[in-house]
C-alpha atoms as a PDB file:
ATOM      1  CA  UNK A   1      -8.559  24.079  32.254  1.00  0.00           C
ATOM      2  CA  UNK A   2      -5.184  22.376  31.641  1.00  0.00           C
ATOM      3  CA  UNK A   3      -5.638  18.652  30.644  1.00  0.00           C
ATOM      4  CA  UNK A   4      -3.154  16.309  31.668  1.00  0.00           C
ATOM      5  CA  UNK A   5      -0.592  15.584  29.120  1.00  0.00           C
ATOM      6  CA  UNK A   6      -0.257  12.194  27.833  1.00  0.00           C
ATOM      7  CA  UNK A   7       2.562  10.661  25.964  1.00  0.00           C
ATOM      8  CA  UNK A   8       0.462   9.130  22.835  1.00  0.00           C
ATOM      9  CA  UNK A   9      -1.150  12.434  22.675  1.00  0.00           C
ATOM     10  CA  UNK A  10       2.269  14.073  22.144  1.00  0.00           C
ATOM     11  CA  UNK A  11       2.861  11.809  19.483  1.00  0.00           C
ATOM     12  CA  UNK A  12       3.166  13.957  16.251  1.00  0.00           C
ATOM     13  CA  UNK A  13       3.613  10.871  14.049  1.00  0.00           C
ATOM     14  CA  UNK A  14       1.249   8.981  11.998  1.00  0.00           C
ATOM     15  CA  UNK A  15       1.262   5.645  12.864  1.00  0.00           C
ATOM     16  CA  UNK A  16       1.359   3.419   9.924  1.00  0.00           C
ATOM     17  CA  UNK A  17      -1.730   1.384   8.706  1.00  0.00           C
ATOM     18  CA  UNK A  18       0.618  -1.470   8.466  1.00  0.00           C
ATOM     19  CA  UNK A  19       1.127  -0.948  12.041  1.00  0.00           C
ATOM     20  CA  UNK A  20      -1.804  -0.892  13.572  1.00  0.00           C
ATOM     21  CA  UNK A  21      -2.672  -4.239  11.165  1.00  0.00           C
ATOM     22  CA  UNK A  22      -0.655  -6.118  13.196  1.00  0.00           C
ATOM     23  CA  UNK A  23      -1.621  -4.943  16.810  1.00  0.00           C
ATOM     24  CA  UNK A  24      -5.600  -5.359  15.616  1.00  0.00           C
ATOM     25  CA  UNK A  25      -4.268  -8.927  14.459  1.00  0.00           C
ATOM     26  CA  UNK A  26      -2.080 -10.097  18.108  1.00  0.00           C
ATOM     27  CA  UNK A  27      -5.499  -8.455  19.720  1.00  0.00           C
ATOM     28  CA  UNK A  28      -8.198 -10.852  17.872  1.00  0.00           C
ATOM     29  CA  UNK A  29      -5.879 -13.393  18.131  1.00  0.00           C
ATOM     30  CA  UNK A  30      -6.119 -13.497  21.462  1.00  0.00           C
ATOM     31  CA  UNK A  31      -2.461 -12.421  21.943  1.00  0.00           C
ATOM     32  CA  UNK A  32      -2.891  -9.392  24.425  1.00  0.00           C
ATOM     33  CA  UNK A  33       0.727  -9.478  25.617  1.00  0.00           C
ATOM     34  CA  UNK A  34       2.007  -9.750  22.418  1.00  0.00           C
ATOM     35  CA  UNK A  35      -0.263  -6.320  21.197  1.00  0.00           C
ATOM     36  CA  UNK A  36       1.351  -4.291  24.376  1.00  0.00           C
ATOM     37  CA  UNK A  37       4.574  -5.337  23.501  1.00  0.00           C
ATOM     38  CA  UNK A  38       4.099  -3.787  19.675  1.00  0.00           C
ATOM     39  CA  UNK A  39       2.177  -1.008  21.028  1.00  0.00           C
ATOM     40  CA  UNK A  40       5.585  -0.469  23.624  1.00  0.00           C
ATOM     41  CA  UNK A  41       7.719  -0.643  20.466  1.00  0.00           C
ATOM     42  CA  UNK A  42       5.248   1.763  18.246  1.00  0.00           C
ATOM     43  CA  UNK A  43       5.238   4.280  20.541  1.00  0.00           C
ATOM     44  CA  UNK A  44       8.698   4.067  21.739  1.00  0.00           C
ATOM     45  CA  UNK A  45       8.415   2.934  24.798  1.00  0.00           C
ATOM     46  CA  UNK A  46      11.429   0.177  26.335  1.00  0.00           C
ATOM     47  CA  UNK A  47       8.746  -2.853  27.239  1.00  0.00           C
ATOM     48  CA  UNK A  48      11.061  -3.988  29.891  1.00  0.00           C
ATOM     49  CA  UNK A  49      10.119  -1.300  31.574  1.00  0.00           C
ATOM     50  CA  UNK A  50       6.761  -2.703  31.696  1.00  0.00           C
ATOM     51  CA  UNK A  51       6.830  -6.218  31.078  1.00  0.00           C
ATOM     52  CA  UNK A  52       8.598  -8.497  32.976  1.00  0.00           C
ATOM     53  CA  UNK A  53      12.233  -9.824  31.557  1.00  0.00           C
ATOM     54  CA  UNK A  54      10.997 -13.522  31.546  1.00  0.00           C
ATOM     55  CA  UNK A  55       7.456 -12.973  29.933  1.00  0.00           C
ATOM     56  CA  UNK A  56       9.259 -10.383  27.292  1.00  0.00           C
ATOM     57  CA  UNK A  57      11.612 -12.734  26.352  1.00  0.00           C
ATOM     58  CA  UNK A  58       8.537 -15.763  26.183  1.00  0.00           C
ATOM     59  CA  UNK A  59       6.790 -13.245  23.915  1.00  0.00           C
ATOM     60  CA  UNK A  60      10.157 -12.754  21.850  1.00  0.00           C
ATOM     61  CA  UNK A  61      11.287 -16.134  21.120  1.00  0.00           C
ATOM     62  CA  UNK A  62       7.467 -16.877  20.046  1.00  0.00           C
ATOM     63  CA  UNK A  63       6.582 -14.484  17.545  1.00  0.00           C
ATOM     64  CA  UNK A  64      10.690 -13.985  16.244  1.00  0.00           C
ATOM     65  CA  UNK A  65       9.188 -13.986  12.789  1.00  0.00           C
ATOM     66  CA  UNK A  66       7.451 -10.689  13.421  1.00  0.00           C
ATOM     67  CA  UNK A  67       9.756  -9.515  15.472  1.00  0.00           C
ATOM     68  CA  UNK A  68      12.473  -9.907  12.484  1.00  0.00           C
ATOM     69  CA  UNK A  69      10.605  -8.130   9.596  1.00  0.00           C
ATOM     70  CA  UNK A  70       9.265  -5.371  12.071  1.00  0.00           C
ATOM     71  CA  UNK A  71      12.979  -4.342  12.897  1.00  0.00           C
ATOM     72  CA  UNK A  72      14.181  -4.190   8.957  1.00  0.00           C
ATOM     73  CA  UNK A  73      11.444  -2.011   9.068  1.00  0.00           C
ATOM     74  CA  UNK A  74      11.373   0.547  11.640  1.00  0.00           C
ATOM     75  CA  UNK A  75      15.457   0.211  12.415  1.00  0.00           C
ATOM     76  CA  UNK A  76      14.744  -0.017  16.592  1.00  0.00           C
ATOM     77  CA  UNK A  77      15.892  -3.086  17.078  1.00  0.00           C
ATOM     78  CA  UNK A  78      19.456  -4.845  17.547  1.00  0.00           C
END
C-alpha cells in the first residue's frame, strides 16, 4: 500500500537542535501561535498562508527579537 505523502516527511534536512529549542520553548511557554509560526518558517512554509495577516503581524511585532537573530541565521527573511 501507497501511504500518503506528507510534506515534513519529504523533508531531507535535519532540523537543527537549536531549532527545535526554540519551538519546545514558544510551546511551554504557552505561546502556541508563536510555535506554528516557527514551525511555518522551519519547514518552509509562507505562514500567511495559514495565519491570518493581522494575528501574523501581532505575533511579529511581539517576539521581533527572535524574529531578528532567527533571520541572520537561516537567511529567509527580508
Amino acid at each position: 500500500m501507497n501511504q500518503p505523502s506528507h510534506p515534513i516527511m519529504k523533508s531531507k534536512e535535519a532540523i537543527a537542535q537549536e531549532e527545535v529549542a526554540k519551538i519546545l520553548d514558544a510551546i511551554l511557554a504557552g505561546k502556541y501561535s508563536w510555535a506554528c509560526v516557527l514551525f511555518l518558517h522551519l519547514y518552509g512554509y509562507e505562514p500567511l498562508d495559514y495565519i491570518p495577516y493581522n494575528t501574523y503581524n501581532r505575533l511579529i511585532k511581539q517576539n521581533r527579537k527572535i524574529v531578528s537573530s532567527s533571520c541572520q541565521k537561516i537567511d529567509k527573511c527580508n
